[in-house]
N, C-alpha and C. Protein backbone atom coordinates (compact mmCIF):
# COMPACT_ATOMS: atom_id res chain seq x y z
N UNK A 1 -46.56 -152.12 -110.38
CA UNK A 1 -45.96 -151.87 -111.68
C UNK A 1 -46.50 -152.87 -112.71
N UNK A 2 -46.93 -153.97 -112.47
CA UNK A 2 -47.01 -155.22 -113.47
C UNK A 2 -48.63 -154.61 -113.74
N UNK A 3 -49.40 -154.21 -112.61
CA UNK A 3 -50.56 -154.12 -112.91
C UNK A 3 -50.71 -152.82 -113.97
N UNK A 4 -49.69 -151.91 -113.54
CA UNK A 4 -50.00 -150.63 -114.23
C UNK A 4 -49.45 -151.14 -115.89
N UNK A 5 -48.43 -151.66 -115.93
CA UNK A 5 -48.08 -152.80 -117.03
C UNK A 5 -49.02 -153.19 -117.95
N UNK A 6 -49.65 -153.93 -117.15
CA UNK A 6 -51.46 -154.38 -118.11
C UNK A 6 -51.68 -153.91 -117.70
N UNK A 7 -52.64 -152.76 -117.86
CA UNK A 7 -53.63 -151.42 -117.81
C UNK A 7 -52.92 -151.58 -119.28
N UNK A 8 -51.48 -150.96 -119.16
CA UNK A 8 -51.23 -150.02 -120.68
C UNK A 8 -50.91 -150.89 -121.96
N UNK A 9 -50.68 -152.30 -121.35
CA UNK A 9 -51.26 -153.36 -122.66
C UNK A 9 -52.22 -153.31 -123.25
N UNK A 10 -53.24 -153.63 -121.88
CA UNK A 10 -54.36 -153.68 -122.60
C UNK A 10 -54.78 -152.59 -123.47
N UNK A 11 -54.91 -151.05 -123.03
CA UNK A 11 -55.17 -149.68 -123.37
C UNK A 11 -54.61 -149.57 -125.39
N UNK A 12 -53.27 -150.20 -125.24
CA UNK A 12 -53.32 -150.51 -126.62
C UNK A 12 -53.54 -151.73 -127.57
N UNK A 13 -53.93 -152.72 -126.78
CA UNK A 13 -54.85 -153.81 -127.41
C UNK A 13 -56.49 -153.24 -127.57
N UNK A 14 -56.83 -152.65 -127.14
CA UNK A 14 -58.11 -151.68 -127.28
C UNK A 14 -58.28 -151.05 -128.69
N UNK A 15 -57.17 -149.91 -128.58
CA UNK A 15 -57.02 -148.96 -129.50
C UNK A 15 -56.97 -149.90 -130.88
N UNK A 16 -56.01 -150.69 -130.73
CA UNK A 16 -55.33 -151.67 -132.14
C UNK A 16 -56.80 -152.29 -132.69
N UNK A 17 -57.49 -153.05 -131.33
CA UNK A 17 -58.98 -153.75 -132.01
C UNK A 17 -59.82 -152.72 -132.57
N UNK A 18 -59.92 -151.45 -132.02
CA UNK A 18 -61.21 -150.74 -131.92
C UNK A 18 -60.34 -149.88 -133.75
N UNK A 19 -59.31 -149.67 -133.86
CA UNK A 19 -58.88 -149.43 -135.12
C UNK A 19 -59.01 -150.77 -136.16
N UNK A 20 -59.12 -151.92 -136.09
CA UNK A 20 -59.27 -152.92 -136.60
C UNK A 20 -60.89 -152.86 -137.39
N UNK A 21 -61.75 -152.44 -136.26
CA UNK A 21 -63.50 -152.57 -136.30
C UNK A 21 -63.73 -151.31 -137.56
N UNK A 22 -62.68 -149.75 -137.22
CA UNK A 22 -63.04 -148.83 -138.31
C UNK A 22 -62.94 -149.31 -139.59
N UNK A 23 -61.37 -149.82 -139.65
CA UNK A 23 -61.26 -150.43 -140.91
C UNK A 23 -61.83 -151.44 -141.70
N UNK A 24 -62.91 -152.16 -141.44
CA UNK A 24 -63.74 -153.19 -141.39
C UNK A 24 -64.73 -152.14 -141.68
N UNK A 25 -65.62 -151.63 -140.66
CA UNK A 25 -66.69 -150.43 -140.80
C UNK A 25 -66.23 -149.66 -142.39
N UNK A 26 -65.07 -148.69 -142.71
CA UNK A 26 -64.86 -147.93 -143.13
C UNK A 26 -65.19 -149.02 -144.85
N UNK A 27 -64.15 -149.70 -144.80
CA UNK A 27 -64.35 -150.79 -145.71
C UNK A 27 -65.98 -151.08 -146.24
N UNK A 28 -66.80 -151.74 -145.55
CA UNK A 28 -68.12 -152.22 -145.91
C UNK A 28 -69.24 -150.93 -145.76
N UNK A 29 -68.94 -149.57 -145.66
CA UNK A 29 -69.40 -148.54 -146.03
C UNK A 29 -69.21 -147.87 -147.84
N UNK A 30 -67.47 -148.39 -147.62
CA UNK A 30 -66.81 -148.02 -149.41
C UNK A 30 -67.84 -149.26 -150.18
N UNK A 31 -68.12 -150.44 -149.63
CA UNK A 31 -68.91 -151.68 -150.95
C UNK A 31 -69.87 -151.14 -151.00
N UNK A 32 -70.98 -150.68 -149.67
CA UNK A 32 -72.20 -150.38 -149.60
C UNK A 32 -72.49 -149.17 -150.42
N UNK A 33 -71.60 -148.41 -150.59
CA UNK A 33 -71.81 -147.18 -151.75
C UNK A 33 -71.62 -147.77 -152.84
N UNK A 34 -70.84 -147.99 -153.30
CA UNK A 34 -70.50 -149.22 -154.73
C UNK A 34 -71.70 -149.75 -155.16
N UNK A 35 -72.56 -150.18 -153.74
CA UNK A 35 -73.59 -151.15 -154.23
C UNK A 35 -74.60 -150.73 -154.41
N UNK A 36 -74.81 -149.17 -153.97
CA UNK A 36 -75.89 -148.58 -153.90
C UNK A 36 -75.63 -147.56 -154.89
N UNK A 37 -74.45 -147.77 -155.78
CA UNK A 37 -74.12 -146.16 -156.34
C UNK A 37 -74.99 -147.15 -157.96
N UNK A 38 -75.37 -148.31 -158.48
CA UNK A 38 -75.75 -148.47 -159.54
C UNK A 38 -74.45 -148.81 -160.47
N UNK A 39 -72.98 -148.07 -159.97
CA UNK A 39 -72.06 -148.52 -161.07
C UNK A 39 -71.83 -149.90 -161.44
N UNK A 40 -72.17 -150.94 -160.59
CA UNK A 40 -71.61 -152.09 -160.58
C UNK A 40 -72.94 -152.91 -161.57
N UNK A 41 -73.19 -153.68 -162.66
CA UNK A 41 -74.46 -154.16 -163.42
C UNK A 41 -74.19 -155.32 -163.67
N UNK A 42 -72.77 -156.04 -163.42
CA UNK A 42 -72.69 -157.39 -163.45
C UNK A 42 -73.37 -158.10 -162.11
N UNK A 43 -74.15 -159.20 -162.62
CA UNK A 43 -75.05 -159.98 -161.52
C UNK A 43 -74.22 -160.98 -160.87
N UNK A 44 -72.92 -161.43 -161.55
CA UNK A 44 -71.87 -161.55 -160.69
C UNK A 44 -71.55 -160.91 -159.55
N UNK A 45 -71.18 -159.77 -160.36
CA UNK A 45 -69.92 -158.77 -159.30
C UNK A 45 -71.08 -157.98 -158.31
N UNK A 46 -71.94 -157.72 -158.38
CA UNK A 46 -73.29 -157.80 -157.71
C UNK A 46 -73.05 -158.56 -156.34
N UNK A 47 -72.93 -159.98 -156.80
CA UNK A 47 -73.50 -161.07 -156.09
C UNK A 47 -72.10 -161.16 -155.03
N UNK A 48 -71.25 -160.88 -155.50
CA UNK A 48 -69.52 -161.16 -155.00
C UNK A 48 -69.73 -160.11 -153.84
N UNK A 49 -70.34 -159.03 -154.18
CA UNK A 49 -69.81 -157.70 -153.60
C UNK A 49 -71.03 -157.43 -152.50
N UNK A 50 -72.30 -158.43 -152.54
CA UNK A 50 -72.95 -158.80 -151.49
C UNK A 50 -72.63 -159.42 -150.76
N UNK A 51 -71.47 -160.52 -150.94
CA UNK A 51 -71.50 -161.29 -149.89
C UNK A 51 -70.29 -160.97 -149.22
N UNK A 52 -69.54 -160.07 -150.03
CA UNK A 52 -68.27 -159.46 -149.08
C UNK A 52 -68.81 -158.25 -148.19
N UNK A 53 -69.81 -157.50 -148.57
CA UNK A 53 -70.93 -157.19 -147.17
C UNK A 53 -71.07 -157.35 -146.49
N UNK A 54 -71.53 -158.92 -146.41
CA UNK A 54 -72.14 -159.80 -145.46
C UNK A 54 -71.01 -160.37 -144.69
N UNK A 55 -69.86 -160.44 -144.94
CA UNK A 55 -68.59 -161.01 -144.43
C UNK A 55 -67.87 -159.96 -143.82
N UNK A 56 -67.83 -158.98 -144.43
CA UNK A 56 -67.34 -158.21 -143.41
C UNK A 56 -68.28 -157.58 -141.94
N UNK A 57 -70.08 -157.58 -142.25
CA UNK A 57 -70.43 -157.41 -141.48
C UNK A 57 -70.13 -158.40 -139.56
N UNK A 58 -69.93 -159.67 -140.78
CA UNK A 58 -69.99 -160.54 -139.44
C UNK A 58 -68.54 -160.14 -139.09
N UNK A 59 -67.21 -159.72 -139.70
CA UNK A 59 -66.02 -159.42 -139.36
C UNK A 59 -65.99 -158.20 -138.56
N UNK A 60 -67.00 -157.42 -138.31
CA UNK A 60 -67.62 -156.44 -137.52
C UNK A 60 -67.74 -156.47 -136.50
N UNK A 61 -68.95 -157.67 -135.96
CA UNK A 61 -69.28 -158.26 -135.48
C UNK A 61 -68.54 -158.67 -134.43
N UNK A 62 -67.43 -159.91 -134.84
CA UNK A 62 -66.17 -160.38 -134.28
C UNK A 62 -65.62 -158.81 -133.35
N UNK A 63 -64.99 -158.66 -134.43
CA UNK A 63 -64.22 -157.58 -134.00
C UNK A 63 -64.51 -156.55 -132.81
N UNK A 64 -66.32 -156.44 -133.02
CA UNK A 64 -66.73 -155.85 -131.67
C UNK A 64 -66.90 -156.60 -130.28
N UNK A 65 -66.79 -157.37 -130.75
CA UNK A 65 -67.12 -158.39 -129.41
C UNK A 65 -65.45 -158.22 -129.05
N UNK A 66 -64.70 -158.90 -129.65
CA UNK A 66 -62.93 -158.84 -129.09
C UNK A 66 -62.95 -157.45 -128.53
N UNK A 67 -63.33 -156.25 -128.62
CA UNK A 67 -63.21 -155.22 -127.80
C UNK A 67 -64.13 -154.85 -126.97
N UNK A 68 -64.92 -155.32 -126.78
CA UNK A 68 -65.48 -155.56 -125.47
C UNK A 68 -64.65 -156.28 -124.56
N UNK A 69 -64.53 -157.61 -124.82
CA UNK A 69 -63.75 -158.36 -124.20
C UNK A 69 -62.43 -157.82 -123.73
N UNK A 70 -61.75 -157.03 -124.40
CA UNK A 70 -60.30 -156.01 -124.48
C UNK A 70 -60.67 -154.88 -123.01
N UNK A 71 -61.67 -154.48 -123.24
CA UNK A 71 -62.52 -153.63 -122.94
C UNK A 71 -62.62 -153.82 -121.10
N UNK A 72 -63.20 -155.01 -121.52
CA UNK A 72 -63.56 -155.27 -119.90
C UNK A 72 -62.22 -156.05 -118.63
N UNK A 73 -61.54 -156.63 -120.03
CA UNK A 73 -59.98 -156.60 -119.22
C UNK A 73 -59.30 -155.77 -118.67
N UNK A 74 -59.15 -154.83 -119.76
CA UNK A 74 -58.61 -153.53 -119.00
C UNK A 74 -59.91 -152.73 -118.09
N UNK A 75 -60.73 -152.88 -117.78
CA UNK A 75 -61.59 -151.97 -116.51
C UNK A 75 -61.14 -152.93 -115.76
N UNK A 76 -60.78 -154.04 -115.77
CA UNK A 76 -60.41 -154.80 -114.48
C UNK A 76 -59.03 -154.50 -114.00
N UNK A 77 -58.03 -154.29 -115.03
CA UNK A 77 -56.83 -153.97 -115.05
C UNK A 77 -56.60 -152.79 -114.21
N UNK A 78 -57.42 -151.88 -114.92
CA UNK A 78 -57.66 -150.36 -114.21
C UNK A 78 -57.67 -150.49 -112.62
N UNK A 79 -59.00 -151.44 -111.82
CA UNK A 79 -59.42 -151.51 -110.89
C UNK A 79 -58.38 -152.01 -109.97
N UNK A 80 -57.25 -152.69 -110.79
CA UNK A 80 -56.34 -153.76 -109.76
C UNK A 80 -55.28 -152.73 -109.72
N UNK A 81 -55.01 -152.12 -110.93
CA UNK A 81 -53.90 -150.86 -110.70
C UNK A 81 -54.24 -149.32 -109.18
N UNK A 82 -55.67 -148.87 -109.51
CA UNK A 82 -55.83 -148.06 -108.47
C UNK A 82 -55.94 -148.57 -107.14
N UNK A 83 -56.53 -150.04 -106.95
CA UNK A 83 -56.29 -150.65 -105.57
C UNK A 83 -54.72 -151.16 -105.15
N UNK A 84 -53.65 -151.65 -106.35
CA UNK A 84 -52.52 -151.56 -105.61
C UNK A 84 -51.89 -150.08 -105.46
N UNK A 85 -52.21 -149.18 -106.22
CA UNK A 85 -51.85 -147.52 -106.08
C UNK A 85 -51.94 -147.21 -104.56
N UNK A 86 -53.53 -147.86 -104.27
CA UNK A 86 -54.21 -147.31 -102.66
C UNK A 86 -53.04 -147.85 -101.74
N UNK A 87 -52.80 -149.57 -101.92
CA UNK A 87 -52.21 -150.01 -100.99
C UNK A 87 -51.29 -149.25 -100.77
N UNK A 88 -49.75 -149.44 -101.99
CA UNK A 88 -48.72 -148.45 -101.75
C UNK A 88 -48.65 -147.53 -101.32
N UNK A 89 -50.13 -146.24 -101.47
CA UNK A 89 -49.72 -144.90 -100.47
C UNK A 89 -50.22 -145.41 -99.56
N UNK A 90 -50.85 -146.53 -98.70
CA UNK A 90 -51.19 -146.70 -97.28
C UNK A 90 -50.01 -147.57 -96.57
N UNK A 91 -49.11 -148.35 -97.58
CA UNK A 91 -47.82 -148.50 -97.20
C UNK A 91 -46.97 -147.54 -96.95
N UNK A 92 -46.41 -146.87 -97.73
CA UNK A 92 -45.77 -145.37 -97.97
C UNK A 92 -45.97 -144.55 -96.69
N UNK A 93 -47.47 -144.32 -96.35
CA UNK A 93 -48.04 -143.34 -95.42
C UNK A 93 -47.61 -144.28 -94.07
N UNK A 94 -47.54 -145.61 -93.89
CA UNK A 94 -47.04 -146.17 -92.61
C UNK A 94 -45.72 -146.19 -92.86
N UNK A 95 -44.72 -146.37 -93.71
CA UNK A 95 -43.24 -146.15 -93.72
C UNK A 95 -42.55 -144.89 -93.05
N UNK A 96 -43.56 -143.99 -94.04
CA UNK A 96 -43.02 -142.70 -93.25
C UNK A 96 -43.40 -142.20 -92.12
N UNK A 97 -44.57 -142.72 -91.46
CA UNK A 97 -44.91 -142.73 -90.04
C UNK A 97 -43.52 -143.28 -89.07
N UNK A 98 -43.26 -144.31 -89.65
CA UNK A 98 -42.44 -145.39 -88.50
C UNK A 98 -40.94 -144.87 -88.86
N UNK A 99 -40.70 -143.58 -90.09
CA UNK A 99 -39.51 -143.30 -90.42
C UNK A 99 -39.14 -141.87 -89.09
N UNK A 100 -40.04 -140.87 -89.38
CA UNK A 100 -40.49 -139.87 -88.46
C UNK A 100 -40.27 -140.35 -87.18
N UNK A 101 -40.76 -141.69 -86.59
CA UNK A 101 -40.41 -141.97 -85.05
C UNK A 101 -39.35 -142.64 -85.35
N UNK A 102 -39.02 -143.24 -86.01
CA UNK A 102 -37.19 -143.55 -85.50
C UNK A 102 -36.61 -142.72 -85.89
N UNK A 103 -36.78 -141.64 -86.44
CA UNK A 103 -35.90 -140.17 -86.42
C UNK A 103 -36.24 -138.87 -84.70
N UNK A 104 -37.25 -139.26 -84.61
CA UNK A 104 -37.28 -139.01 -82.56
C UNK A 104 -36.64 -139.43 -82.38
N UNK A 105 -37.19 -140.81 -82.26
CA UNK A 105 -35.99 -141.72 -81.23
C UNK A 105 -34.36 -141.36 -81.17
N UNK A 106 -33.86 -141.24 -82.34
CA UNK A 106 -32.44 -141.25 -83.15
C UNK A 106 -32.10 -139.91 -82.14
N UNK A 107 -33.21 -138.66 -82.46
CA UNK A 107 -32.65 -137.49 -81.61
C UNK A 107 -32.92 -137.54 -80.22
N UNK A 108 -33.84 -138.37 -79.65
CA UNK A 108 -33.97 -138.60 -78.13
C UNK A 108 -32.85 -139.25 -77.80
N UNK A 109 -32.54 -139.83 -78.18
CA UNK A 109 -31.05 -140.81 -78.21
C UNK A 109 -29.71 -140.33 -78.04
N UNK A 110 -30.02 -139.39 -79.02
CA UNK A 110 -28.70 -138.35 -79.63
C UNK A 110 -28.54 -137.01 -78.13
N UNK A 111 -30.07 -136.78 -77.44
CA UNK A 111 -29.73 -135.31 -76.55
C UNK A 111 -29.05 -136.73 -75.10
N UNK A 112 -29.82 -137.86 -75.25
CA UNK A 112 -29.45 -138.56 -73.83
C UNK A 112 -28.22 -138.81 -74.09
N UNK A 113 -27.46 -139.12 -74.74
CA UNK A 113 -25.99 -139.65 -74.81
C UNK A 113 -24.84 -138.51 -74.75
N UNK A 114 -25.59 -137.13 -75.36
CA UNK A 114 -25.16 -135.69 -75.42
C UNK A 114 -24.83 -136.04 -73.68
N UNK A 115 -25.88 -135.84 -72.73
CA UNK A 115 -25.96 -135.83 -71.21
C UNK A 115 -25.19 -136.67 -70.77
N UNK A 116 -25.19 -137.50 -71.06
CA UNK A 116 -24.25 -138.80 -70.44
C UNK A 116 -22.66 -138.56 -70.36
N UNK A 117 -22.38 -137.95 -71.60
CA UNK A 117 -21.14 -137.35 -71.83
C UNK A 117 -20.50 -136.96 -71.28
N UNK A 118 -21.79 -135.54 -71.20
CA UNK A 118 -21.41 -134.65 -70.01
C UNK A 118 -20.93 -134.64 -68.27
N UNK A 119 -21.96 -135.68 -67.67
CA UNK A 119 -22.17 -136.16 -66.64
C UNK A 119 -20.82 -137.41 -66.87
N UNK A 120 -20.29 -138.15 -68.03
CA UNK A 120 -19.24 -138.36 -67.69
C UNK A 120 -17.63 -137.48 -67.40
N UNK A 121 -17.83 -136.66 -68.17
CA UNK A 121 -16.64 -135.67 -68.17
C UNK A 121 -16.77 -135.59 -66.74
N UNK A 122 -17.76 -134.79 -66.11
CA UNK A 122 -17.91 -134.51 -64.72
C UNK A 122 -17.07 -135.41 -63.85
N UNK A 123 -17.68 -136.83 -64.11
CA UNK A 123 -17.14 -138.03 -62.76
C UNK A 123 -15.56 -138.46 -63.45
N UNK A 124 -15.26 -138.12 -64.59
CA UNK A 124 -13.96 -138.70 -64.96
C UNK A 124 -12.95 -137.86 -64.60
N UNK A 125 -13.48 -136.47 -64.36
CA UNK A 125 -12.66 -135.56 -64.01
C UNK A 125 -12.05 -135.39 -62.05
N UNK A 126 -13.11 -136.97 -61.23
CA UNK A 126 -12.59 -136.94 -59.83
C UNK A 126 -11.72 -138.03 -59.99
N UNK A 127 -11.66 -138.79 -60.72
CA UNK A 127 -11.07 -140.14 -60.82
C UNK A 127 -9.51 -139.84 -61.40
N UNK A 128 -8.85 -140.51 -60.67
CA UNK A 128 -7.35 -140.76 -60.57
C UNK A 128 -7.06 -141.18 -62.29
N UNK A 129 -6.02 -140.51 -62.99
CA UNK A 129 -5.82 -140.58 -64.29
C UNK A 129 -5.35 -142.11 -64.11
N UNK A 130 -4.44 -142.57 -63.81
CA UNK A 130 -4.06 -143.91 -64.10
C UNK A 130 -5.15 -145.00 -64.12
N UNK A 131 -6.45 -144.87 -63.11
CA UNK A 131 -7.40 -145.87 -63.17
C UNK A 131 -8.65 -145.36 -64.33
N UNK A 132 -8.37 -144.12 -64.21
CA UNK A 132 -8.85 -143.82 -65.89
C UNK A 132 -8.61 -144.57 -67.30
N UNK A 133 -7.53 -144.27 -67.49
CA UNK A 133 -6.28 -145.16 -68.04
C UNK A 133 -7.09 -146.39 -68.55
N UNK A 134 -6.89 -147.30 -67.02
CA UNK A 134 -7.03 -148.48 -67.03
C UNK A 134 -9.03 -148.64 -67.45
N UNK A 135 -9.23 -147.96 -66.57
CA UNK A 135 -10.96 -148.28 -67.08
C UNK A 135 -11.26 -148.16 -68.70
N UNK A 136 -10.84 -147.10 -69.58
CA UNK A 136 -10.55 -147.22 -71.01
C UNK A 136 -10.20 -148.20 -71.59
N UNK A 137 -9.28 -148.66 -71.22
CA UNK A 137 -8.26 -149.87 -72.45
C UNK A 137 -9.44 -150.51 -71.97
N UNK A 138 -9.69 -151.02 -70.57
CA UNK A 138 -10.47 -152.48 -70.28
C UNK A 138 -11.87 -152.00 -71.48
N UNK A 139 -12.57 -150.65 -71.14
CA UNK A 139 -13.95 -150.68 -72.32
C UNK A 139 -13.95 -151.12 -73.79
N UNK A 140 -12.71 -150.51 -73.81
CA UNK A 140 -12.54 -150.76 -75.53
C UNK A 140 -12.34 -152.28 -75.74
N UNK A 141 -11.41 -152.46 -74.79
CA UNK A 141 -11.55 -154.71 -75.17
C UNK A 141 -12.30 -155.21 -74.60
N UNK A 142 -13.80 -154.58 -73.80
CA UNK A 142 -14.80 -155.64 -73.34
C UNK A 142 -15.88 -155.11 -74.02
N UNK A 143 -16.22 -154.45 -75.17
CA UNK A 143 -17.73 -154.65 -75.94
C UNK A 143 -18.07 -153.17 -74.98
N UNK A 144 -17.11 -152.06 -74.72
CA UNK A 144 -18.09 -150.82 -73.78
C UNK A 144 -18.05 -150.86 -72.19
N UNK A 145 -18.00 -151.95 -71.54
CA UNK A 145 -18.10 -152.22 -70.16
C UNK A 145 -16.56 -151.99 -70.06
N UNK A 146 -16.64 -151.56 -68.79
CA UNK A 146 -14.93 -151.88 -68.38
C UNK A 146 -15.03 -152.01 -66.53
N UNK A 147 -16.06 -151.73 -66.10
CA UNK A 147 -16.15 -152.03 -64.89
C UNK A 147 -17.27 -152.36 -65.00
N UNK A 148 -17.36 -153.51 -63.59
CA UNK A 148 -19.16 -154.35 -63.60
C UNK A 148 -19.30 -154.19 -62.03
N UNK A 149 -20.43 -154.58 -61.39
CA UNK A 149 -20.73 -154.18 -60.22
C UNK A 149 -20.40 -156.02 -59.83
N UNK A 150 -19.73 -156.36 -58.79
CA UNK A 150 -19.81 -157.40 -57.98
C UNK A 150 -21.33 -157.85 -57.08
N UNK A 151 -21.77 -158.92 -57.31
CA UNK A 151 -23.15 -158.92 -57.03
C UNK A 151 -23.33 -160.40 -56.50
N UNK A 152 -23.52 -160.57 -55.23
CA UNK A 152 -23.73 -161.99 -54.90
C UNK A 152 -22.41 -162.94 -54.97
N UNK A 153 -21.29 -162.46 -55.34
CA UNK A 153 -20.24 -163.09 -55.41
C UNK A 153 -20.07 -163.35 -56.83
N UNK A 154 -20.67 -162.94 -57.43
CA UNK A 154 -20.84 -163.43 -59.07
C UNK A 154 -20.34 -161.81 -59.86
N UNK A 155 -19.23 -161.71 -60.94
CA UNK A 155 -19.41 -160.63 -61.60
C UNK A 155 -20.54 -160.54 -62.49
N UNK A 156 -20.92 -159.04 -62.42
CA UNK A 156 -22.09 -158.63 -63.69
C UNK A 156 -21.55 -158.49 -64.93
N UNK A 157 -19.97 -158.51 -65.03
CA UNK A 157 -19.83 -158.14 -66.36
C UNK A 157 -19.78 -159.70 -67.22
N UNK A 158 -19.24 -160.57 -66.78
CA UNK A 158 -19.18 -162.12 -67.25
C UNK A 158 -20.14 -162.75 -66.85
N UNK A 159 -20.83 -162.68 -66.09
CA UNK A 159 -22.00 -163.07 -65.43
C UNK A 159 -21.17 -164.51 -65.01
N UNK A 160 -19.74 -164.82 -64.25
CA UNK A 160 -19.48 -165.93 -63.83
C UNK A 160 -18.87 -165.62 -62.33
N UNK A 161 -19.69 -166.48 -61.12
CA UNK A 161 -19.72 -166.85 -59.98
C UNK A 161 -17.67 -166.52 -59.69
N UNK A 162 -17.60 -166.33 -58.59
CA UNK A 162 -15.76 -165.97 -58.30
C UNK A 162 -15.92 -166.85 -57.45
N UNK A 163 -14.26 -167.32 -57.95
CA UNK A 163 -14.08 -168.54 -56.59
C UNK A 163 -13.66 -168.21 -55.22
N UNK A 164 -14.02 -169.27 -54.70
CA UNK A 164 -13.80 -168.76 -52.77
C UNK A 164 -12.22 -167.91 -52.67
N UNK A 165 -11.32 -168.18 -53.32
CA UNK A 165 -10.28 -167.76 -52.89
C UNK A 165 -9.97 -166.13 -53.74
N UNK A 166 -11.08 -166.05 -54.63
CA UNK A 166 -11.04 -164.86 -55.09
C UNK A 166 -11.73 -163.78 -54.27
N UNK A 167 -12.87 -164.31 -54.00
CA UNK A 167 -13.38 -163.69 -52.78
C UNK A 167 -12.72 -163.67 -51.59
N UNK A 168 -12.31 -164.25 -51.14
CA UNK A 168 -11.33 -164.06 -49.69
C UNK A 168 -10.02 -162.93 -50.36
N UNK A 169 -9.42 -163.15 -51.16
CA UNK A 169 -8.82 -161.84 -51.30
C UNK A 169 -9.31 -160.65 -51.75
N UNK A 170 -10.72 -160.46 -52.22
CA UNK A 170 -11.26 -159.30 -52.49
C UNK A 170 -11.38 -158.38 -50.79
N UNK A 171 -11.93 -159.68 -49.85
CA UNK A 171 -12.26 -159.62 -49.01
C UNK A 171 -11.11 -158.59 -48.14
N UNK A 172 -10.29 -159.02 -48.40
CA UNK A 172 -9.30 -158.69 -47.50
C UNK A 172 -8.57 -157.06 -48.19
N UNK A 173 -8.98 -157.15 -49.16
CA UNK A 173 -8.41 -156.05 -49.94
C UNK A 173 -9.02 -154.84 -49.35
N UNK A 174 -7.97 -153.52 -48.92
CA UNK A 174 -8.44 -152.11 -48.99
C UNK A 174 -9.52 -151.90 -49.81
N UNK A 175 -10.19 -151.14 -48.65
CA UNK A 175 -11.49 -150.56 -49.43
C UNK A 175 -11.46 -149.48 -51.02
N UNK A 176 -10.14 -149.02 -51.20
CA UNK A 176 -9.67 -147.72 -51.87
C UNK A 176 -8.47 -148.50 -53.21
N UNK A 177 -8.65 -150.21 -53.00
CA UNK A 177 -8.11 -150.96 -53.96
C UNK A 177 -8.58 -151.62 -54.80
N UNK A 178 -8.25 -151.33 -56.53
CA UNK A 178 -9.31 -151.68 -57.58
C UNK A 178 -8.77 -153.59 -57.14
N UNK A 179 -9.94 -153.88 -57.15
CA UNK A 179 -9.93 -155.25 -57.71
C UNK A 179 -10.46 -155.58 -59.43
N UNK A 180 -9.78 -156.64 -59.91
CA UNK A 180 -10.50 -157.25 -61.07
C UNK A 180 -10.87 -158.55 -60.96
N UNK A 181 -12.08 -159.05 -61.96
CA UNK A 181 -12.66 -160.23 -62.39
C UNK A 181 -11.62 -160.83 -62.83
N UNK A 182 -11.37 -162.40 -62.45
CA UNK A 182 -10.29 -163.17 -63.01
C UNK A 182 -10.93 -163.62 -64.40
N UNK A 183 -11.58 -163.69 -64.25
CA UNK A 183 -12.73 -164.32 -65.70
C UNK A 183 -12.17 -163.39 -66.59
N UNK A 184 -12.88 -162.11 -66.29
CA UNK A 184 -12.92 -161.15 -67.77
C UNK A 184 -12.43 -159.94 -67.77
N UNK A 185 -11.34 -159.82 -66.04
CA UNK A 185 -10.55 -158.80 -66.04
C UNK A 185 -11.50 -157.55 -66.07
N UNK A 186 -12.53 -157.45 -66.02
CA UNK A 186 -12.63 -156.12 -65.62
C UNK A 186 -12.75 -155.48 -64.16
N UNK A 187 -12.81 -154.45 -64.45
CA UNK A 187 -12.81 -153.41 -62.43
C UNK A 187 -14.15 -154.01 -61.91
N UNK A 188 -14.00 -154.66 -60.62
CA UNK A 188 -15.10 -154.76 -59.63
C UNK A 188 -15.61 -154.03 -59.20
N UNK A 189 -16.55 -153.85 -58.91
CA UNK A 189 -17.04 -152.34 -57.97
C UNK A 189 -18.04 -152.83 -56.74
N UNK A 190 -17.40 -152.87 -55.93
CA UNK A 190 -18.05 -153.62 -54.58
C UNK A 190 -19.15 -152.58 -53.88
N UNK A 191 -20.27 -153.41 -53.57
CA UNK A 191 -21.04 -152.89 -52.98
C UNK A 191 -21.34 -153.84 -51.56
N UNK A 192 -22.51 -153.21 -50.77
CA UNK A 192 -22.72 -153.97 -50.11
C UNK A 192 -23.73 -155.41 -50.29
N UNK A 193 -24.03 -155.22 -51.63
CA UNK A 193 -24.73 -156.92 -52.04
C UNK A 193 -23.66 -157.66 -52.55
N UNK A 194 -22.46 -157.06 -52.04
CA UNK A 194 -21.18 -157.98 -53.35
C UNK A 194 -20.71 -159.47 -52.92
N UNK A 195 -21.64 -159.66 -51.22
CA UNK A 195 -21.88 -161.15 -50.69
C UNK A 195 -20.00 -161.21 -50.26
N UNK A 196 -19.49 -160.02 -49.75
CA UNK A 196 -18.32 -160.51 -48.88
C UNK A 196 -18.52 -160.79 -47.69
């Protein structure tokens, strides 16, 4: 924007000089007829009206050079505007690349969690409503988890080691009896790496 900014400064610092140079031109064309038309016979006004000629020529002069100079700012201006133009659509063109795949993703995401659902309805529908129940409240107050797998004597859901006497009563506990983490209260789920 700043570049396209100057471009259109400059574009009318151009115009303003290069209208500056007519009026100057247009001007020392009106003396040069004057001077050439014979009306003028004072060797004064002659002499006055030569050298305002000569003054405006060099004011010509000036003036053409400042638009050159105007001139060549803005082709540079130009050049910095279409190369940040390029960048932005090669930004743009990678935005919307990387927008397109996290809109996959979003729907790859969206059919796997669809499944998961499903395949939970399925297993929630063998499970005893009361430990249902209980597996809920525990997800909603542990961050989603509500049961962790017992692993080495250590829960997965706190990731903290159980003490010997927690283990000796896990130990001893029915196979068909929820245990919980004293740590973080959630359902154990014993396997055979659960190091009883």
């Amino acid at each position: 924007m700043a570049a396209q900014t100057e471009e259109s400064d400059t574009a009318r610092e151009q115009t303003k000089a290069e209208q500056d140079v007519d009026q100057v031109r247009q001007r020392a064309a009106r003396d040069q007829q004057r001077l050439d038309s014979g009306a003028i016979t004072s060797p004064k006004d002659l002499e006055n009206l030569q050298h305002e000629i000569a003054s405006l020529a060099k004011r010509q002069g000036d003036l053409e050079d400042i638009v050159l100079e105007v001139m060549e700012r803005r082709e540079s201006a130009q050049e910095r505007a279409a190369e940040l133009t390029e960048r932005v659509g090669s930004v743009q063109g990678k935005i919307d690349d990387a927008t397109s795949r996290r809109d996959a993703a979003y729907e790859a995401l969206d059919g796997e969690a669809a499944t998961a659902t499903k395949e939970r309805e399925v297993i929630a529908g063998a499970i005893p409503a009361d430990l249902l129940k209980l597996y809920d409240k525990l997800r909603a107050q542990q961050g989603g988890v509500g049961a962790a797998k017992l692993y080495q004597r250590t829960c997965q859901g706190c990731r903290q080691e159980l003490s010997i006497t927690d283990i000796n009563e896990i130990r001893k506990a029915p196979a068909d009896t929820v245990v919980r983490c004293e740590n973080c209260r959630r359902i154990l789920v014993r396997t055979s790496e659960s190091g009883l």
